[in-house]
N, C-alpha and C. Protein backbone atom coordinates (compact mmCIF):
# COMPACT_ATOMS: atom_id res chain seq x y z
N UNK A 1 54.96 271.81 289.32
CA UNK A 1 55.15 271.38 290.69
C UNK A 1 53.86 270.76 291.20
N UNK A 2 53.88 269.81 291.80
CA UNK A 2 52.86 268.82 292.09
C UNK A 2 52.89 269.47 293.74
N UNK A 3 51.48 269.49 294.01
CA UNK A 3 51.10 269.80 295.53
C UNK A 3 50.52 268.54 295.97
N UNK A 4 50.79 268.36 297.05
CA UNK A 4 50.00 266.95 297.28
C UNK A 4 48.58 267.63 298.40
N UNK A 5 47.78 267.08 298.19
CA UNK A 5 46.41 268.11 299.36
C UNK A 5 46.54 267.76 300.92
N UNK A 6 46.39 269.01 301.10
CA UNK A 6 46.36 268.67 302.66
C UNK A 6 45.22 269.49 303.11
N UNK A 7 44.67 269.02 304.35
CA UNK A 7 43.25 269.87 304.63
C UNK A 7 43.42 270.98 305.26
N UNK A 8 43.28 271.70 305.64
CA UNK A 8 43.80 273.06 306.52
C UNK A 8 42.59 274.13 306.98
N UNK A 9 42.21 273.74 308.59
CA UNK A 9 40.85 274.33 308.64
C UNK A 9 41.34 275.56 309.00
N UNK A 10 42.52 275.71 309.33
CA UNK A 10 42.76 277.83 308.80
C UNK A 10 42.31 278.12 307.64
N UNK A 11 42.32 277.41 306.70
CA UNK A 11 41.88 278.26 305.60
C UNK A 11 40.42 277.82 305.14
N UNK A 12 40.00 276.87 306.32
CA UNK A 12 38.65 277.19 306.18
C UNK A 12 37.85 278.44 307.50
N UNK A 13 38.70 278.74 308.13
CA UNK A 13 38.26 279.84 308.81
C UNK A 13 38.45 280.96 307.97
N UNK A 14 39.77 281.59 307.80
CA UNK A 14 39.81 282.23 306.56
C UNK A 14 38.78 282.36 305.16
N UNK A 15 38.61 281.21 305.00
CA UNK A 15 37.75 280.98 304.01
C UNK A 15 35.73 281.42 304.44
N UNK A 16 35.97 281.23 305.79
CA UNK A 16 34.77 282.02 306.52
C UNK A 16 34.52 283.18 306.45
N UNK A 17 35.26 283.82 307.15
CA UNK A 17 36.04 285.19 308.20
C UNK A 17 35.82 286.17 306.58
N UNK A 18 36.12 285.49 305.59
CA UNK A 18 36.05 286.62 304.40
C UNK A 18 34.72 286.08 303.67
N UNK A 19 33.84 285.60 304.31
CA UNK A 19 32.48 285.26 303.31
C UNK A 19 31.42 286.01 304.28
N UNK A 20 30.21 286.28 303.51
CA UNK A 20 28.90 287.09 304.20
C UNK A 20 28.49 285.89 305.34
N UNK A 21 27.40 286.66 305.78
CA UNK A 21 26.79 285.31 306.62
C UNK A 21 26.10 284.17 306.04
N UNK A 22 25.39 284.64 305.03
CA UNK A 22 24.60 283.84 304.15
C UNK A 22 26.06 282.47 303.52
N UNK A 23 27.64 282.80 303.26
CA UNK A 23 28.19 281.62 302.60
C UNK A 23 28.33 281.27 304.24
N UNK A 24 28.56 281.92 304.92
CA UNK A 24 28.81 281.09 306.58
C UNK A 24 27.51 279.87 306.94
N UNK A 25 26.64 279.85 306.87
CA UNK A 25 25.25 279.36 306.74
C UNK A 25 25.45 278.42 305.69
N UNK A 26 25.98 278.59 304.73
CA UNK A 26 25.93 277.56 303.50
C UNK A 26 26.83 276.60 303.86
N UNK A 27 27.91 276.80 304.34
CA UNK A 27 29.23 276.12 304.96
C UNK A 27 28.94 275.48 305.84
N UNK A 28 27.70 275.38 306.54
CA UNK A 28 27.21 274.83 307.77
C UNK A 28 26.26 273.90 306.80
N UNK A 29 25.66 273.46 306.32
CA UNK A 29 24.78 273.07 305.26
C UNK A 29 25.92 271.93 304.33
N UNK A 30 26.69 273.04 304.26
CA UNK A 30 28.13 272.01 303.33
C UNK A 30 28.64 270.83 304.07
N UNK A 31 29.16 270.86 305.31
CA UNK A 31 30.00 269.99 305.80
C UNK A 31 28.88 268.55 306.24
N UNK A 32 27.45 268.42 306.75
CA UNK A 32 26.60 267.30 306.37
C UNK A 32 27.06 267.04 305.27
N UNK A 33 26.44 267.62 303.84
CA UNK A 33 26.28 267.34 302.80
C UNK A 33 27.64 265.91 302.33
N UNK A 34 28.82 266.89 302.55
CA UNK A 34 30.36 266.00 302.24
C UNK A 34 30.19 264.61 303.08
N UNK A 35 29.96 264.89 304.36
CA UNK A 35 29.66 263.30 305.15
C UNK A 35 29.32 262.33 304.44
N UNK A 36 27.93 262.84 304.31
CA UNK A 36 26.70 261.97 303.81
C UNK A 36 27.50 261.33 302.04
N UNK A 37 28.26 262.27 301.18
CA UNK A 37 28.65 261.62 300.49
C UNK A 37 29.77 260.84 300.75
N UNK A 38 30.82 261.22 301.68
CA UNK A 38 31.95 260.24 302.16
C UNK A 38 30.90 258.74 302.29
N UNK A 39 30.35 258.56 303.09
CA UNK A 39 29.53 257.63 303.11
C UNK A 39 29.21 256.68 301.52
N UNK A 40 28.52 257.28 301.16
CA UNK A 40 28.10 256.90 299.58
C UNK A 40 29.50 256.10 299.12
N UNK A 41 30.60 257.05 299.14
CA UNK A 41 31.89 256.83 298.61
C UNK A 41 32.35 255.59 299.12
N UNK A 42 31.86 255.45 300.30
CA UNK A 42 32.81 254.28 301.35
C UNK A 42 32.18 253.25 300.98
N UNK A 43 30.95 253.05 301.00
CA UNK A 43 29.54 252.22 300.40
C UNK A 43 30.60 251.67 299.22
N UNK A 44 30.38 252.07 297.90
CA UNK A 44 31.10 252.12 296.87
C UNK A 44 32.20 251.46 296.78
N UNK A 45 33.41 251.67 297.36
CA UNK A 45 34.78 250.91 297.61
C UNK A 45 34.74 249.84 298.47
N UNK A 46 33.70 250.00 298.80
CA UNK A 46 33.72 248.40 299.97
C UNK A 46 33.03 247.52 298.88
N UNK A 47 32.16 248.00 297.91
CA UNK A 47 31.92 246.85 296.84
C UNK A 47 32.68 246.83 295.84
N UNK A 48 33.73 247.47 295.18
CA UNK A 48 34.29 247.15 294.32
C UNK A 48 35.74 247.12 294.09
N UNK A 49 35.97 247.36 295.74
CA UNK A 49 37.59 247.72 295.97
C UNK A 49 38.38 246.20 296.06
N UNK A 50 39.21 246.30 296.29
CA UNK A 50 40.27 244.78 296.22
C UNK A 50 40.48 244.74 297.93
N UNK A 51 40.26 243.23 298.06
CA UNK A 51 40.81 243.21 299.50
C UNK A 51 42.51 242.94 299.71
N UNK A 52 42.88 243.37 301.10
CA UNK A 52 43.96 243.42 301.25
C UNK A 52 44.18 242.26 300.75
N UNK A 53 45.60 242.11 300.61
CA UNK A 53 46.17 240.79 300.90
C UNK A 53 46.80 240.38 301.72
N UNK A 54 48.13 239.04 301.76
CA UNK A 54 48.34 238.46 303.35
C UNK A 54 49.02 239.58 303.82
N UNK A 55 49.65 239.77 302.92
CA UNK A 55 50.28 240.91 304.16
C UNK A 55 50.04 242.10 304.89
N UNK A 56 49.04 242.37 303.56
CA UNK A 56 48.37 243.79 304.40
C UNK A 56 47.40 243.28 305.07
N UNK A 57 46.77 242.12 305.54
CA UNK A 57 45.62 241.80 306.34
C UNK A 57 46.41 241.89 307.43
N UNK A 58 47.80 241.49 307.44
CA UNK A 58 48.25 241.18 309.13
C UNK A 58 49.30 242.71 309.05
N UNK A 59 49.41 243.71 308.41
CA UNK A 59 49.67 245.12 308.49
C UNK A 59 48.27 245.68 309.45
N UNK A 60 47.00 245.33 308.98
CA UNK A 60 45.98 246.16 309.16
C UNK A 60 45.71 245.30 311.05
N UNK A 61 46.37 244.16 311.07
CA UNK A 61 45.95 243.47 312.34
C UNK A 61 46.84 244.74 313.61
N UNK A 62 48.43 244.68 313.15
CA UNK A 62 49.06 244.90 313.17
C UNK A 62 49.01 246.27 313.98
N UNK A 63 48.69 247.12 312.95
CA UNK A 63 47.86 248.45 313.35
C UNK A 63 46.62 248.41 314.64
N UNK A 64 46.20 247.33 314.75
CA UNK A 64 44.90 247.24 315.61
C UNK A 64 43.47 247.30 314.84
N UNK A 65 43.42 247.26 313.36
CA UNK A 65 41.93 247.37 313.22
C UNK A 65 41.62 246.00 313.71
N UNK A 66 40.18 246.19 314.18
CA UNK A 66 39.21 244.97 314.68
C UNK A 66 39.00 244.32 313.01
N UNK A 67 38.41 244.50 311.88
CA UNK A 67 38.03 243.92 310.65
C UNK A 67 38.59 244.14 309.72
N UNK A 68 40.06 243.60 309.83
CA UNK A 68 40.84 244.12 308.50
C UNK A 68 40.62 243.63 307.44
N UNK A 69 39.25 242.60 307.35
CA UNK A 69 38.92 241.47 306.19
C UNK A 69 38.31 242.47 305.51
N UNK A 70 37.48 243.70 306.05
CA UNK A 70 36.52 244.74 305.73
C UNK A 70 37.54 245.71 304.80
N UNK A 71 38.67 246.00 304.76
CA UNK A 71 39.23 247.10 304.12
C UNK A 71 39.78 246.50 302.60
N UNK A 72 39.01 248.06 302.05
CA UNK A 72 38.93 247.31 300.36
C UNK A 72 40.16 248.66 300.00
N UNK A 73 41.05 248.17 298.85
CA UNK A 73 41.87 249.05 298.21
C UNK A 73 41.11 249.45 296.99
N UNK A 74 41.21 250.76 296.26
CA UNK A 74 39.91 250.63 295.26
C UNK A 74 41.26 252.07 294.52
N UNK A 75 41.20 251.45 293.37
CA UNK A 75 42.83 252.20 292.44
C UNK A 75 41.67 252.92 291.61
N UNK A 76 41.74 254.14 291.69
CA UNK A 76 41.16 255.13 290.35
C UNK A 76 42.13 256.16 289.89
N UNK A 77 41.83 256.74 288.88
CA UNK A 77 42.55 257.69 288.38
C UNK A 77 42.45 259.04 288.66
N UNK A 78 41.53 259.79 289.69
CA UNK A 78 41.73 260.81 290.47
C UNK A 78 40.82 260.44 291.96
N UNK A 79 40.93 260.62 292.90
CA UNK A 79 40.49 259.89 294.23
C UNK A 79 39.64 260.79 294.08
N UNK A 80 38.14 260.72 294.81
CA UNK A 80 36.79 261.52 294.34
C UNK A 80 36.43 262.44 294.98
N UNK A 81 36.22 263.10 294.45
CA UNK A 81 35.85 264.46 295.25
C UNK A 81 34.25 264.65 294.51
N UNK A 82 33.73 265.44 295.42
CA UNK A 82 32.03 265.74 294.79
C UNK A 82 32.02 266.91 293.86
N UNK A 83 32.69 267.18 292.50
CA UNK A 83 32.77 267.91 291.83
C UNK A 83 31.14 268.41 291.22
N UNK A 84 30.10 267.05 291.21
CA UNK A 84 28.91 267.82 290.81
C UNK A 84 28.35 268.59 291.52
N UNK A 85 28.50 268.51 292.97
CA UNK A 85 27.49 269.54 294.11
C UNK A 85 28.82 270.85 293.99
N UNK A 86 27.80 272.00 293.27
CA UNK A 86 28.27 273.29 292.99
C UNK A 86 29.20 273.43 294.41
N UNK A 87 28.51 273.54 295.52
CA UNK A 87 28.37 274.44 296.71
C UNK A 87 30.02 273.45 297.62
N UNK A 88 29.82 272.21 297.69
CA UNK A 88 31.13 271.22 297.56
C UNK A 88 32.38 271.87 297.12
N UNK A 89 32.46 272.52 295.60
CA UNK A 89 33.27 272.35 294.45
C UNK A 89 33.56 273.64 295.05
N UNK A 90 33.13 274.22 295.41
CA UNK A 90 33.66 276.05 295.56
C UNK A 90 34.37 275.83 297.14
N UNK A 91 33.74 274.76 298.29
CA UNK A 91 34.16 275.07 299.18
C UNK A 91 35.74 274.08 299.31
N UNK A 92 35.62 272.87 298.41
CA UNK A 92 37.24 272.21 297.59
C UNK A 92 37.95 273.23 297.46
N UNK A 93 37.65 274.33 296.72
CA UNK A 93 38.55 274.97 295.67
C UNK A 93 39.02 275.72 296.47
N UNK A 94 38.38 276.26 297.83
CA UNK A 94 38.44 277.45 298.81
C UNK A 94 39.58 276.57 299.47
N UNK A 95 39.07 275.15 300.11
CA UNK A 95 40.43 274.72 301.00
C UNK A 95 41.47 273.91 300.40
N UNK A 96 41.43 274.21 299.29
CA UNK A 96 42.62 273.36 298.26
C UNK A 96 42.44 272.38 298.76
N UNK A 97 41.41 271.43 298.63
CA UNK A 97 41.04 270.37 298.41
C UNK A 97 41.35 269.55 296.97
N UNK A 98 40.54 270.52 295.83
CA UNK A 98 40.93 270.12 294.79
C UNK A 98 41.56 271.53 293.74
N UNK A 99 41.94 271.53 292.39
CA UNK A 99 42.26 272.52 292.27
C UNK A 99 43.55 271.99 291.35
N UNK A 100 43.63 273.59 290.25
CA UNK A 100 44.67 273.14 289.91
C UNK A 100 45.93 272.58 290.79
N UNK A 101 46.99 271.85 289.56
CA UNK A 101 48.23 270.98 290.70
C UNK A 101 48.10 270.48 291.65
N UNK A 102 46.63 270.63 292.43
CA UNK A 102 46.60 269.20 293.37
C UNK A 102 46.33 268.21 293.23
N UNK A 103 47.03 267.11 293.93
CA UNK A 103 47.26 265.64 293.85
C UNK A 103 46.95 264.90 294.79
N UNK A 104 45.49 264.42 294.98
CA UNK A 104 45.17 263.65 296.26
C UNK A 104 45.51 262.13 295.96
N UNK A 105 46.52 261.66 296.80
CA UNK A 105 47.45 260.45 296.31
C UNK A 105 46.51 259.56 296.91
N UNK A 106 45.85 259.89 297.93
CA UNK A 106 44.86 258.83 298.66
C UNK A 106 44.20 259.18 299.93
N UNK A 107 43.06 258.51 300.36
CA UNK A 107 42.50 258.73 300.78
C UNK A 107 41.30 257.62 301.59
N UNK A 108 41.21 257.72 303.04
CA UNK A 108 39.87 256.63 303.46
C UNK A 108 38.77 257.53 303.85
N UNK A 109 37.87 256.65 303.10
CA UNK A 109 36.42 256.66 303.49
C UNK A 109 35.65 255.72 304.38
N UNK A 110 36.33 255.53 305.71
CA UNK A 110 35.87 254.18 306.39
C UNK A 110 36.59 253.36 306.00
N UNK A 111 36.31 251.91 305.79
CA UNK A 111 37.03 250.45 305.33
C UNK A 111 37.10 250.60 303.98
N UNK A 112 37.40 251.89 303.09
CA UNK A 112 37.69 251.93 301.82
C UNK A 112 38.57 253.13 301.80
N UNK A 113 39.79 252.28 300.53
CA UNK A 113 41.24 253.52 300.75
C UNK A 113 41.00 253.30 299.19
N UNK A 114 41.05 254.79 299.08
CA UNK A 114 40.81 255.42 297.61
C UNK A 114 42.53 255.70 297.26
N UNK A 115 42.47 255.05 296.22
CA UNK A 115 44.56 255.12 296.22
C UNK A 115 44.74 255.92 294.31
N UNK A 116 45.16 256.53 294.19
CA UNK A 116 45.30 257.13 292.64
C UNK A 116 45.97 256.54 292.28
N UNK A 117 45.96 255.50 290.55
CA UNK A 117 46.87 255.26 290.24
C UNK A 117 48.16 255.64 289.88
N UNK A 118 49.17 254.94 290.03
CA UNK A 118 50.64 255.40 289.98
C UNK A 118 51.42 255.82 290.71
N UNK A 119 50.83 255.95 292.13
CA UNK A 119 51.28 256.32 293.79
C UNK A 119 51.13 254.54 294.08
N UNK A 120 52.86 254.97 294.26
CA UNK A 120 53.10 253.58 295.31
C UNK A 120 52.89 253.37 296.75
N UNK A 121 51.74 252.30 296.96
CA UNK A 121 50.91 252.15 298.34
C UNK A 121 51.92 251.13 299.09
N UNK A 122 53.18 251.78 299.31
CA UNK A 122 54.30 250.77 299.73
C UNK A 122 53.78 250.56 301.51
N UNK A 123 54.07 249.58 302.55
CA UNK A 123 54.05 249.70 303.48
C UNK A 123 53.76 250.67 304.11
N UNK A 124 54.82 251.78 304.25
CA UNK A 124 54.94 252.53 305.20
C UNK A 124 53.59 253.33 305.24
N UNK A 125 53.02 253.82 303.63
CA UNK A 125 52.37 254.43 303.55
C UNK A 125 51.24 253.58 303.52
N UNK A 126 51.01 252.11 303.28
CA UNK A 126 49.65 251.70 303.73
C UNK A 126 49.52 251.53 305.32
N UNK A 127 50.40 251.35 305.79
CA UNK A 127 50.25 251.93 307.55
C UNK A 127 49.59 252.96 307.90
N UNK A 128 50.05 254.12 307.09
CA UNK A 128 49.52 255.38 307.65
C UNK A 128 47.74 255.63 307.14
N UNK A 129 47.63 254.89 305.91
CA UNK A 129 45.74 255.14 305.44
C UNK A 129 45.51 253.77 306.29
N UNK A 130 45.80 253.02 306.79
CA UNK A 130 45.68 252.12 307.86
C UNK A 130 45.38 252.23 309.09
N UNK A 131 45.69 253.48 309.49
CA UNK A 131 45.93 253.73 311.03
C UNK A 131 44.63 254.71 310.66
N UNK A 132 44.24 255.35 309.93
CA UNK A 132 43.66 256.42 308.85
C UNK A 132 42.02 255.40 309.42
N UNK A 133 41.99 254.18 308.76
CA UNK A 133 40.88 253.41 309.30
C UNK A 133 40.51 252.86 310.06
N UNK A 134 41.95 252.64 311.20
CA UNK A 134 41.58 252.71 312.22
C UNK A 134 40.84 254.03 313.26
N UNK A 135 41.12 254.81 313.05
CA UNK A 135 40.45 256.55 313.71
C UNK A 135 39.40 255.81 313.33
N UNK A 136 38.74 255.60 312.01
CA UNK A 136 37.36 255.87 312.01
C UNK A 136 36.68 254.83 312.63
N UNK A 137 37.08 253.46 312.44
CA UNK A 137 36.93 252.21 313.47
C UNK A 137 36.73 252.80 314.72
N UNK A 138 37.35 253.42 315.36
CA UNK A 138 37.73 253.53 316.84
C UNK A 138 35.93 254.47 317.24
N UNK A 139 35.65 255.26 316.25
CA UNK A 139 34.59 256.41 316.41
C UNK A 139 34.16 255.91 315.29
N UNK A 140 33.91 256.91 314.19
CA UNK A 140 33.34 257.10 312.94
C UNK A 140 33.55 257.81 312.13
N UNK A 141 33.03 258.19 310.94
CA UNK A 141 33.87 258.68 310.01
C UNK A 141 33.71 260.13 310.45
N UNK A 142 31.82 260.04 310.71
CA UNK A 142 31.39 262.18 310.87
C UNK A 142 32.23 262.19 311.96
N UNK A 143 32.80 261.80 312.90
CA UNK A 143 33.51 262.40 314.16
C UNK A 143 34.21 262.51 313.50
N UNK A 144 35.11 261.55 312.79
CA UNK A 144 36.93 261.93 312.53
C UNK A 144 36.94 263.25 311.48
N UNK A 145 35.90 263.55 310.92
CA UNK A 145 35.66 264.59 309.91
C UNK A 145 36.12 265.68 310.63
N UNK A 146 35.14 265.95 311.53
CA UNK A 146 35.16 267.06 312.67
C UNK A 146 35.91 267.13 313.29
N UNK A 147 36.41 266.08 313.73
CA UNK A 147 37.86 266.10 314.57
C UNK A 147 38.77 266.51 313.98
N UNK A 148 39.44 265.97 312.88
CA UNK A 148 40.51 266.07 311.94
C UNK A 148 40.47 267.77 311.36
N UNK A 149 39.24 268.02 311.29
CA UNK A 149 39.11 269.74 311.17
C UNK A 149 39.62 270.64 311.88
N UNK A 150 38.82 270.37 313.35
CA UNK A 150 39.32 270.85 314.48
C UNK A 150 40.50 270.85 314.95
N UNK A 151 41.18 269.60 315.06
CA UNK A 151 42.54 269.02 315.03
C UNK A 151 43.52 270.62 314.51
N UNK A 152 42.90 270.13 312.83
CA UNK A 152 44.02 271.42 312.06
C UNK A 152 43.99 272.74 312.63
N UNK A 153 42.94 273.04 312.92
CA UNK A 153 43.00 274.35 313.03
C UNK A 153 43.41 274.78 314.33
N UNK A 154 43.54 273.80 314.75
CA UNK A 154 44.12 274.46 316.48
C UNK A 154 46.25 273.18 316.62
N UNK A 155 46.59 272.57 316.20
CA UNK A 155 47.39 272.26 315.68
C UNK A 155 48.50 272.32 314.46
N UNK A 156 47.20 272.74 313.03
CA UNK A 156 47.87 272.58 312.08
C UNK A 156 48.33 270.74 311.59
N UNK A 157 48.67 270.87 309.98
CA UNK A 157 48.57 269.39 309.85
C UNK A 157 49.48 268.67 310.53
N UNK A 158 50.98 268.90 310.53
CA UNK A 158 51.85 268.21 310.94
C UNK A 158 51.98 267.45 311.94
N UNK A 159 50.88 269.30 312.67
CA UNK A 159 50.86 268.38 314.84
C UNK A 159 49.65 267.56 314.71
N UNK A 160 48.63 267.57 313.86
CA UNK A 160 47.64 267.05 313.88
C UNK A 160 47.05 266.03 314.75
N UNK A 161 46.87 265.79 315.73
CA UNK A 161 46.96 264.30 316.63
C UNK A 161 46.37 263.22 315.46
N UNK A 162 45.78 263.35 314.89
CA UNK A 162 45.19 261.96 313.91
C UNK A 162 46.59 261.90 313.05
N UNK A 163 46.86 262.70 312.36
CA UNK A 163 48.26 262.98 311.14
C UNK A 163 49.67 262.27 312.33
N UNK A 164 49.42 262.89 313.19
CA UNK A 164 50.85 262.38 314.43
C UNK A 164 50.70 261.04 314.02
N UNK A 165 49.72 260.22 314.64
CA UNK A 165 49.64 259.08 314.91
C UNK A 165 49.56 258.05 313.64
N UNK A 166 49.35 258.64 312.33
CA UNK A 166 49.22 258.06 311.41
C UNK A 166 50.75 258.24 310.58
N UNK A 167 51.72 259.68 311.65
CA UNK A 167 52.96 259.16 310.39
C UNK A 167 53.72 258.82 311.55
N UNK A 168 53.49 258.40 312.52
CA UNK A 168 53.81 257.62 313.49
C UNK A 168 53.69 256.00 313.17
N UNK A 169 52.87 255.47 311.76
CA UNK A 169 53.15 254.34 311.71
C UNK A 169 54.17 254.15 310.03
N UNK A 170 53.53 255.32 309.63
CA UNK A 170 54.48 255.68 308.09
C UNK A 170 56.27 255.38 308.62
N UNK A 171 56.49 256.25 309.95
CA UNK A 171 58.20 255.61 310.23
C UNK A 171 58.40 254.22 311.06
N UNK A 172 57.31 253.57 311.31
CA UNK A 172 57.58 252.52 312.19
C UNK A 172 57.68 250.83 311.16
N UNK A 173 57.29 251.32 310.35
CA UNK A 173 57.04 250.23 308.65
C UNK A 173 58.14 250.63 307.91
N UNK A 174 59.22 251.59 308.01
CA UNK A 174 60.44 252.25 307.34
C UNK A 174 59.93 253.37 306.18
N UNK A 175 59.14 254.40 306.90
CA UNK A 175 58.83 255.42 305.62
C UNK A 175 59.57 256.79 306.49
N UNK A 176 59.28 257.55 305.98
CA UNK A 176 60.22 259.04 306.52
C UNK A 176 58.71 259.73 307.07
């Protein structure tokens, strides 16, 4: 059974609430750290990713980004996670981030959508990592980080206001 990842800052409270103070402190130390590489990551796909094409340039207009010339599609075979930083990899594994049977189908880092090969980036669903770059357009990525955290944990994913609004364009392009 394939899980697809979803972020869930209950179970990074949870994932607190049962650690000493010293991993509470480290977890505070952790969440810079992930930024600063989202960054790196975004860096990265904006140089080697594929730009939209016509249609997704006027999808991404569509949506409202201001620079949809800026958003690169970048196809790998597992979307990246910071598996070398130990302290990363334990706090993944804690919020089923990564992990056995999970499947991160995709993902933005800014004006770069990390897409796994063999997941079809049909419309509906390039709307939704669309709308995905727009949040960070609108602010930035460390806000939407924090937000999207916060979001979960006092919402959960579904109500998520960023997740609302992003499968709010997944049904408006004909996705479920």
């Amino acid at each position: 059974m394939k899980i697809i990842m979803s972020l869930t800052f209950a179970s990074l409270i949870s994932w607190q609430a049962n650690a000493n103070n010293e991993a509470v402190g480290a977890f505070e130390q952790l969440l810079p750290q992930y930024i600063e590489w989202a960054h790196e990551v975004d860096k990265k796909g904006i140089k080697v990713g594929i730009p939209l094409d016509k249609k997704g340039l006027n999808l991404a207009s569509e949506v409202g980004i201001k620079f949809p010339e800026k958003v690169k599609i970048v196809y790998v075979d597992r979307v990246p996670y910071p598996y070398e930083n130990e302290g990363l990899k334990k706090m993944g594994l804690s919020l089923g981030f990564i992990g056995e049977n999970i499947i991160n189908n995709a993902q933005v880092f800014g004006y770069s959508i990390y897409v796994r090969k063999g997941y079809e980036l049909d419309t509906p669903k390039l709307a939704h990592e669309l709308v995905h770059v727009l949040q960070i357009e609108r602010s930035s990525l460390d806000k939407i980080i924090f937000q999207h955290l916060s979001d979960l944990a006092k919402y959960g994913y579904s109500n998520a206001p960023l997740e609302v609004e992003a499968f709010k364009a997944n049904k408006k392009y004909g996705g479920s």
